[in-house]
PDB file of N, CA and C in Angstrom:
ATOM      1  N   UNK A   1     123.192 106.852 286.904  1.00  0.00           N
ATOM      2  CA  UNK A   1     122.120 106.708 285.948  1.00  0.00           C
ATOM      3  C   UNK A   1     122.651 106.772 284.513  1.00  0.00           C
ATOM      4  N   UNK A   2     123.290 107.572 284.168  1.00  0.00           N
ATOM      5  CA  UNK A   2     124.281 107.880 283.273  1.00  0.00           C
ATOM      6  C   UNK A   2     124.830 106.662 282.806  1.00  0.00           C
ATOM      7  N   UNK A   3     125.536 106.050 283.782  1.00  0.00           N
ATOM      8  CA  UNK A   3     126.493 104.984 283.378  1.00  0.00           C
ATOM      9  C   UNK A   3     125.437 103.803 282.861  1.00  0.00           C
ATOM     10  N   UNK A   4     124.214 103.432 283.811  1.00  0.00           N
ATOM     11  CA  UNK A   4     123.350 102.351 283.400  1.00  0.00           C
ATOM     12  C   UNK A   4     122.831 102.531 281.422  1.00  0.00           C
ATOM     13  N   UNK A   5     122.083 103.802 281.404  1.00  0.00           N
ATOM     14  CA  UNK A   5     121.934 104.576 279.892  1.00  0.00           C
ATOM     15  C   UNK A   5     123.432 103.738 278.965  1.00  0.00           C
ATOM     16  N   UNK A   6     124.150 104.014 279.024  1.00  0.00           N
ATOM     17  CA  UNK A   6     125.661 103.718 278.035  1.00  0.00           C
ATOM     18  C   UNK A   6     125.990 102.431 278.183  1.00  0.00           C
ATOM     19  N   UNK A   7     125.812 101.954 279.251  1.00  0.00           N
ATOM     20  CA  UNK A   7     125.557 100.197 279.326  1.00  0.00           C
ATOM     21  C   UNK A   7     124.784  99.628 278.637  1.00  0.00           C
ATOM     22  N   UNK A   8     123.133 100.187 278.514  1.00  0.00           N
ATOM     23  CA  UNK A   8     122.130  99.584 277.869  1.00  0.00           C
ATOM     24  C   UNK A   8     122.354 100.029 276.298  1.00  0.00           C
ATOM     25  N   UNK A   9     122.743 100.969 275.513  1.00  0.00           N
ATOM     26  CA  UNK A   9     123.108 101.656 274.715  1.00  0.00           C
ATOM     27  C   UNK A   9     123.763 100.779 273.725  1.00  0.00           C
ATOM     28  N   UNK A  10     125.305 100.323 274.882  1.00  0.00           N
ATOM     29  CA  UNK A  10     126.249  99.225 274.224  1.00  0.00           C
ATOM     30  C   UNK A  10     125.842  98.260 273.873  1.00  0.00           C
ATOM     31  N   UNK A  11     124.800  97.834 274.833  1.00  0.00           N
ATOM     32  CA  UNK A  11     124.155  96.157 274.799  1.00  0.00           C
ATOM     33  C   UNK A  11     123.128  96.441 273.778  1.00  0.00           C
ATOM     34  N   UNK A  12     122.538  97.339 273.407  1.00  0.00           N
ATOM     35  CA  UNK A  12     121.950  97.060 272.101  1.00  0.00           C
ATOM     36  C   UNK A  12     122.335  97.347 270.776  1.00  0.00           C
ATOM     37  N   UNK A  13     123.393  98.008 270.782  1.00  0.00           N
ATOM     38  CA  UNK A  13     124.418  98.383 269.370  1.00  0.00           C
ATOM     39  C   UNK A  13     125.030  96.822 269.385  1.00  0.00           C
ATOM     40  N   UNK A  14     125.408  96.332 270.125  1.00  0.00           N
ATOM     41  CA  UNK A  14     126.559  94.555 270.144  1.00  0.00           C
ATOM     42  C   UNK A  14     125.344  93.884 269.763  1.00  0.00           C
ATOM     43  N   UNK A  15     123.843  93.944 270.257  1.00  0.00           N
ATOM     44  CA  UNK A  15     123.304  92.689 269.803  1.00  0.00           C
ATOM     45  C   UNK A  15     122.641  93.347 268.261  1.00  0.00           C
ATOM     46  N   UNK A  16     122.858  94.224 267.878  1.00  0.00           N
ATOM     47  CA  UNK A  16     122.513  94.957 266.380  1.00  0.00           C
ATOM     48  C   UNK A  16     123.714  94.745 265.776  1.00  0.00           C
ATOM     49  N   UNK A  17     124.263  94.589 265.407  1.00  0.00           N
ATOM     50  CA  UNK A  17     126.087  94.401 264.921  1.00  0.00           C
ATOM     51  C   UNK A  17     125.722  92.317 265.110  1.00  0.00           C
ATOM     52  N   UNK A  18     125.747  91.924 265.757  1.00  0.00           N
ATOM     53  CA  UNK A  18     125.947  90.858 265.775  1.00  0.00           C
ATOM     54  C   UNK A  18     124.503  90.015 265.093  1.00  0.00           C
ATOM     55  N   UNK A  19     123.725  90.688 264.974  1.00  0.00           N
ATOM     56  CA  UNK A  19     122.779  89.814 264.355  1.00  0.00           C
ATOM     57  C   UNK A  19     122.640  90.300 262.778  1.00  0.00           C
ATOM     58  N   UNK A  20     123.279  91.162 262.469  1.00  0.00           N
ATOM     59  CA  UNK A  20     123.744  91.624 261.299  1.00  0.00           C
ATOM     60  C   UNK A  20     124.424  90.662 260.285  1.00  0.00           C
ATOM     61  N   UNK A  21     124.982  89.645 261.056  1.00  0.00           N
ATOM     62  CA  UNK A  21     125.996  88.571 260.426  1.00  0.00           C
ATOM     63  C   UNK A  21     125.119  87.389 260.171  1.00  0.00           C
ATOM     64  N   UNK A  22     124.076  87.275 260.772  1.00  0.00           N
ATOM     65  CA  UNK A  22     122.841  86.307 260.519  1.00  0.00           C
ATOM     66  C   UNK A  22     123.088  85.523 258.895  1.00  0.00           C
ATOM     67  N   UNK A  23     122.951  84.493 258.538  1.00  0.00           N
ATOM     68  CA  UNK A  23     122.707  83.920 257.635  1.00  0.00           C
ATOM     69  C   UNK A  23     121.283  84.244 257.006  1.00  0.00           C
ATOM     70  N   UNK A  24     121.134  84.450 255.603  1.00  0.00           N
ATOM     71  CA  UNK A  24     119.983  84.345 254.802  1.00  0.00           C
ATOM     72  C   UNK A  24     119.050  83.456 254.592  1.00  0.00           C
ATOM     73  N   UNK A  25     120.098  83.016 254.167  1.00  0.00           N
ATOM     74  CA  UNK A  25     119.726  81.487 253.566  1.00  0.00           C
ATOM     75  C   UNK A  25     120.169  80.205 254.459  1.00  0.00           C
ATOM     76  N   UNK A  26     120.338  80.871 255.569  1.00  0.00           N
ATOM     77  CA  UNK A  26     120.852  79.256 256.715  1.00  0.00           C
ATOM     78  C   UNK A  26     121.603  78.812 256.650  1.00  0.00           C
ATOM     79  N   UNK A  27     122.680  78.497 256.035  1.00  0.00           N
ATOM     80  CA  UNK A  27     123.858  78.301 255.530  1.00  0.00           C
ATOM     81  C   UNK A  27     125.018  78.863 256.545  1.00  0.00           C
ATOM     82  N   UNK A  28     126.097  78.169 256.925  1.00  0.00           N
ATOM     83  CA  UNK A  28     126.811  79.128 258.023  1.00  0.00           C
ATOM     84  C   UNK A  28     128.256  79.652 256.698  1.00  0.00           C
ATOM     85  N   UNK A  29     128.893  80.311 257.274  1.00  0.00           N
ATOM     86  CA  UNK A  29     130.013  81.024 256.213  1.00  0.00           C
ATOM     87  C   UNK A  29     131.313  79.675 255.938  1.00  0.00           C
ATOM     88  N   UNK A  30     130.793  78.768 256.881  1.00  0.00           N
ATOM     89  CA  UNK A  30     131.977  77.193 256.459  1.00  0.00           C
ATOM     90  C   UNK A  30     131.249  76.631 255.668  1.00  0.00           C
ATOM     91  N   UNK A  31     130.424  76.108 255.270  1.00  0.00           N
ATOM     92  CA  UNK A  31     129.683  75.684 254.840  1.00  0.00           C
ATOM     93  C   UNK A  31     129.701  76.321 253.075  1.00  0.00           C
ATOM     94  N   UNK A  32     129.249  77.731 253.048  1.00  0.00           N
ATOM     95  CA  UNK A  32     129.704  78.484 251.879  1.00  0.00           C
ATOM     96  C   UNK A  32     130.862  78.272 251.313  1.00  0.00           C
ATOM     97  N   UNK A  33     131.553  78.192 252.394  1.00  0.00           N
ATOM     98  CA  UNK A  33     133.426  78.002 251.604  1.00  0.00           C
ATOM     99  C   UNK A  33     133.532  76.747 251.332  1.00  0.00           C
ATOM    100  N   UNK A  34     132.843  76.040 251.806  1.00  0.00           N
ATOM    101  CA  UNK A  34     133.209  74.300 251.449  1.00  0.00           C
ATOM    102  C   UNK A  34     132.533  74.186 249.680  1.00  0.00           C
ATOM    103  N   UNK A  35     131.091  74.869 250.073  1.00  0.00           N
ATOM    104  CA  UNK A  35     130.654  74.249 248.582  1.00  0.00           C
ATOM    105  C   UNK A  35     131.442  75.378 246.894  1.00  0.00           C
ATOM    106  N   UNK A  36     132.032  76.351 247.862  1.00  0.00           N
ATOM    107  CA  UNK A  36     132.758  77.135 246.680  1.00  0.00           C
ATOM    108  C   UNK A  36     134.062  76.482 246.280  1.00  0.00           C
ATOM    109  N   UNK A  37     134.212  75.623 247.613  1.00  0.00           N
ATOM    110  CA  UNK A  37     135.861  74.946 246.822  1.00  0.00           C
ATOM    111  C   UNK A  37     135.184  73.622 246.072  1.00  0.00           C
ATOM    112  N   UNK A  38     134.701  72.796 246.834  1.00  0.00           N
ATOM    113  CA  UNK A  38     133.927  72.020 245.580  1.00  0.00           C
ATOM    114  C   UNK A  38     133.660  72.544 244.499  1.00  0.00           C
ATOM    115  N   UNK A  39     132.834  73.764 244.160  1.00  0.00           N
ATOM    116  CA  UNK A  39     132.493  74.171 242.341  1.00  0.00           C
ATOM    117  C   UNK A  39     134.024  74.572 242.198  1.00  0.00           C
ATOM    118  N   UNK A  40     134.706  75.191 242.755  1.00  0.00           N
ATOM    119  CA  UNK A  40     136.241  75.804 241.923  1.00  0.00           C
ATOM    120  C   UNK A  40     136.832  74.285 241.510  1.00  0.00           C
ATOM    121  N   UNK A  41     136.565  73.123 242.822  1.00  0.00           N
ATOM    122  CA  UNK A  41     138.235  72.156 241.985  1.00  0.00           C
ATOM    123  C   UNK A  41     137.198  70.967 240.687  1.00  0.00           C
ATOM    124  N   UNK A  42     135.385  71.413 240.978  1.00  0.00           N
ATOM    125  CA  UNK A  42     134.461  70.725 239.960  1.00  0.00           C
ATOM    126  C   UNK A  42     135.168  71.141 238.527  1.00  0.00           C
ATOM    127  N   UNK A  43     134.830  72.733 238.889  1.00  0.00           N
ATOM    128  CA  UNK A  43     135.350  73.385 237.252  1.00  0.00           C
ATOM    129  C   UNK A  43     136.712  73.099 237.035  1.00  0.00           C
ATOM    130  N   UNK A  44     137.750  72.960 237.977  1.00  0.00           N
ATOM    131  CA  UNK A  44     139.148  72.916 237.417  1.00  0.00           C
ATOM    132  C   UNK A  44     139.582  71.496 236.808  1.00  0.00           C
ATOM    133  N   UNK A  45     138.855  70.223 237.163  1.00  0.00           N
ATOM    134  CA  UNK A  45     138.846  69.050 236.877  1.00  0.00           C
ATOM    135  C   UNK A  45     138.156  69.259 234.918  1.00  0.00           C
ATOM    136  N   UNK A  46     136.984  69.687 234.880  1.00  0.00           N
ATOM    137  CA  UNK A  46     136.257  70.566 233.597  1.00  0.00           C
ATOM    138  C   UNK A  46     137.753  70.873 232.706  1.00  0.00           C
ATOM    139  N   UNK A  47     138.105  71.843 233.096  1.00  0.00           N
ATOM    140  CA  UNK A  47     138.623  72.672 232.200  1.00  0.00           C
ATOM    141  C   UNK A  47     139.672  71.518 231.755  1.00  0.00           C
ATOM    142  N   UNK A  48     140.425  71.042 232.148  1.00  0.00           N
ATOM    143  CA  UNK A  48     141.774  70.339 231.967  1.00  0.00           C
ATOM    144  C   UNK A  48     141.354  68.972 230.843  1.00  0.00           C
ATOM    145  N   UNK A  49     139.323  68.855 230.700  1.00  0.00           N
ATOM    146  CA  UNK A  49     138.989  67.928 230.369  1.00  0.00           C
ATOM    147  C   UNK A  49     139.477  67.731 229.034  1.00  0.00           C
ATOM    148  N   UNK A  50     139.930  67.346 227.864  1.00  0.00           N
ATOM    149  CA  UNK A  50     139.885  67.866 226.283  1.00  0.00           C
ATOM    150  C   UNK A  50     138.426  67.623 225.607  1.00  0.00           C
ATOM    151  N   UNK A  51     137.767  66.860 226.276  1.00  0.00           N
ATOM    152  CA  UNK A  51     136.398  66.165 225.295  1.00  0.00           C
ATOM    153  C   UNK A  51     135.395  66.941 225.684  1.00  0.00           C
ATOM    154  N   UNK A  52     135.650  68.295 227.087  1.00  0.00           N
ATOM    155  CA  UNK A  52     134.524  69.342 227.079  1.00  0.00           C
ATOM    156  C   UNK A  52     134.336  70.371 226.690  1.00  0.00           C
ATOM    157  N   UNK A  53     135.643  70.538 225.516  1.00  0.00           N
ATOM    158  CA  UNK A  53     135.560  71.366 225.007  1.00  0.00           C
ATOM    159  C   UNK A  53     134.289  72.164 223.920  1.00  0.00           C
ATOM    160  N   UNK A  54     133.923  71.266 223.743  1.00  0.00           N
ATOM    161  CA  UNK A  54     132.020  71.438 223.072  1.00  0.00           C
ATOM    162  C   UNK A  54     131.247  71.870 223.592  1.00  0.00           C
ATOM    163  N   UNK A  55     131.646  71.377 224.859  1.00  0.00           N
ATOM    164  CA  UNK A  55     130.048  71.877 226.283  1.00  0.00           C
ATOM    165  C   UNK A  55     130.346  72.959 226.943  1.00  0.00           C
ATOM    166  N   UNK A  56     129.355  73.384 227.570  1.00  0.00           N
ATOM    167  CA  UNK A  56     129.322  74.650 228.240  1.00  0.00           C
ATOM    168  C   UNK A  56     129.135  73.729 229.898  1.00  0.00           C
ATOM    169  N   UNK A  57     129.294  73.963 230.594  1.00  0.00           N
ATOM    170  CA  UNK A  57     129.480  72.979 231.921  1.00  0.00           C
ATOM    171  C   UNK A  57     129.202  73.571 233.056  1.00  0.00           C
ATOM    172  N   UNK A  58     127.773  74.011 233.449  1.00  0.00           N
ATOM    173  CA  UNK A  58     127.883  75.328 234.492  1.00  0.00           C
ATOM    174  C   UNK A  58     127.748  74.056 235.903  1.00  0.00           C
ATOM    175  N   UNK A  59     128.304  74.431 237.264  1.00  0.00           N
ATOM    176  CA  UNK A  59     128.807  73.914 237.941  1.00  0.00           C
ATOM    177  C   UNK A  59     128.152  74.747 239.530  1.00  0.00           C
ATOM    178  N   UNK A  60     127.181  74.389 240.616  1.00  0.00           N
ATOM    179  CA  UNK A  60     126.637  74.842 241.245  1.00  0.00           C
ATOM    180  C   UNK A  60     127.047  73.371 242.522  1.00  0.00           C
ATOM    181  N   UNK A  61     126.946  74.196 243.650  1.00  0.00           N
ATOM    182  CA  UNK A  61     127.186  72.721 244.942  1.00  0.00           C
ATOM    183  C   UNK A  61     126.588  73.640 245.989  1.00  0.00           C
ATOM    184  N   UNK A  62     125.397  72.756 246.473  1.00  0.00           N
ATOM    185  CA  UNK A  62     125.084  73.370 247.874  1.00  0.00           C
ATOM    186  C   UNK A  62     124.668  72.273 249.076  1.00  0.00           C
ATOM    187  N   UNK A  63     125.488  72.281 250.107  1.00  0.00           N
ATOM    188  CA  UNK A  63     125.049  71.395 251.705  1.00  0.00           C
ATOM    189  C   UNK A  63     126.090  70.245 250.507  1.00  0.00           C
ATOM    190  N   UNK A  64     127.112  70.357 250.132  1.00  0.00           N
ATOM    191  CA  UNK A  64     128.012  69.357 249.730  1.00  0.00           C
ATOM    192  C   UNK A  64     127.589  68.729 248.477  1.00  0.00           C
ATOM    193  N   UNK A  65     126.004  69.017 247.620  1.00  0.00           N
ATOM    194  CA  UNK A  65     125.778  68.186 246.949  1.00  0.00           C
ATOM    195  C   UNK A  65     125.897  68.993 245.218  1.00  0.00           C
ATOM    196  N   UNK A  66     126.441  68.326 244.193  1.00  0.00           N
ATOM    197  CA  UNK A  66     126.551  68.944 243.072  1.00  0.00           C
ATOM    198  C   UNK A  66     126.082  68.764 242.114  1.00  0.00           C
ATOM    199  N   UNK A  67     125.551  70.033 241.277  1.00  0.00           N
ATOM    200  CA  UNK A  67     124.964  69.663 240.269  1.00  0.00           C
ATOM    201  C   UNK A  67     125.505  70.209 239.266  1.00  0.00           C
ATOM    202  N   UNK A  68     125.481  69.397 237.792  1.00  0.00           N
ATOM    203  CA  UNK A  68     126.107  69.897 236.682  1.00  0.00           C
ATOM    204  C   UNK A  68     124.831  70.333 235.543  1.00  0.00           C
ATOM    205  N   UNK A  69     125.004  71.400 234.789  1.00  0.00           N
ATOM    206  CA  UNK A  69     124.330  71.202 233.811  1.00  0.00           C
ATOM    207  C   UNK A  69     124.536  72.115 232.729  1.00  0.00           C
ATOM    208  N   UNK A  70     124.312  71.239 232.097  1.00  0.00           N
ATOM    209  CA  UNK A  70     125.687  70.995 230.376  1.00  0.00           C
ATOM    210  C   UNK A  70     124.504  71.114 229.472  1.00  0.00           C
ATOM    211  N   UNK A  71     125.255  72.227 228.125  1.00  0.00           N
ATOM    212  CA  UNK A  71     124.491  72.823 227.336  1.00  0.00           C
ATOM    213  C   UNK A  71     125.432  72.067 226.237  1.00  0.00           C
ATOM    214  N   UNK A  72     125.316  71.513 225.134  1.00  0.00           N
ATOM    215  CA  UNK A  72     125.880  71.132 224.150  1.00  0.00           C
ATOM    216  C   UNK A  72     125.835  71.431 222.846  1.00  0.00           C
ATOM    217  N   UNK A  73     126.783  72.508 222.090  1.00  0.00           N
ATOM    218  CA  UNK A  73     127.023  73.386 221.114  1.00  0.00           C
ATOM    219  C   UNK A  73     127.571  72.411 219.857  1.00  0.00           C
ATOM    220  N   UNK A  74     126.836  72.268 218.841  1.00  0.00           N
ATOM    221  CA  UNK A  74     127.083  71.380 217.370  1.00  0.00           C
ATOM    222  C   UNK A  74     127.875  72.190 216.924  1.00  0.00           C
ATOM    223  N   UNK A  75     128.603  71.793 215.780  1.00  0.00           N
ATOM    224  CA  UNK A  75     129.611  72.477 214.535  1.00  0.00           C
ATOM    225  C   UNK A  75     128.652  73.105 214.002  1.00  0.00           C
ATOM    226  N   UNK A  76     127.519  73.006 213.624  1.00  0.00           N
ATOM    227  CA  UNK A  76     126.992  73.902 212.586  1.00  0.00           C
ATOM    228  C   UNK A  76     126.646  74.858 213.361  1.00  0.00           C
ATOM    229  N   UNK A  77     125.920  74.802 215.072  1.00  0.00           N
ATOM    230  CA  UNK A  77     125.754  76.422 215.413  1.00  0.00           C
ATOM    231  C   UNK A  77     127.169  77.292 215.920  1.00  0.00           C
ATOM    232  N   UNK A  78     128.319  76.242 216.012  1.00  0.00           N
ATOM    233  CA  UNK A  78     129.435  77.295 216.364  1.00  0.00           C
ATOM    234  C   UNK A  78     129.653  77.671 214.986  1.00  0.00           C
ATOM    235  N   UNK A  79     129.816  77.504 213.800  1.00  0.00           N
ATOM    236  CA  UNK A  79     129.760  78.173 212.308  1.00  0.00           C
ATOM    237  C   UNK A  79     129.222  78.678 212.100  1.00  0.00           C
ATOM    238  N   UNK A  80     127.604  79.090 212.840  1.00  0.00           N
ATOM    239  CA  UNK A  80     127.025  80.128 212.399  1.00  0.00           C
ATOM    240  C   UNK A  80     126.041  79.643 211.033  1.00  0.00           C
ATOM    241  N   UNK A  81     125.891  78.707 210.544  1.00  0.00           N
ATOM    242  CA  UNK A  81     125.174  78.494 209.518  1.00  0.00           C
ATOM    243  C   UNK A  81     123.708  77.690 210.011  1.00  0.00           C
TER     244      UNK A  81
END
């Protein structure tokens, strides 16, 4: 009887532990890593740009698809006047 108790015990700590890893947002953890290397080599292509140096370039990718969106800073508000 004992042994059945610590059997059932295990089997519900493994399926508590394992559904713990559940996705939020539906998304599986490959999927996450795919669209984080897309925004890292989006922004690294960015940075190396010389003509974005004006813009602010924020860089978001989700299910493979990307979006950019760019804030554009004049000479007179980086001077402050």
């Amino acid at each position: 009887m004992k042994k059945i108790i610590f059997v059932a015990v295990l089997m519900v700590c493994g399926v508590a532990l394992f559904s713990g890893c559940a996705s939020t947002t539906g998304r599986t953890t490959g999927e996450y890593i795919d669209d984080s290397n897309i925004t890292t080599e989006a922004n690294a292509i960015i940075v190396q740009d010389p003509d974005a140096s004006n813009l602010k370039i924020d860089v978001s990718s989700t299910a493979g698809n990307v979006v950019l969106r760019v804030s554009y800073m004049t000479r007179r508000l980086r001077s402050g006047s």
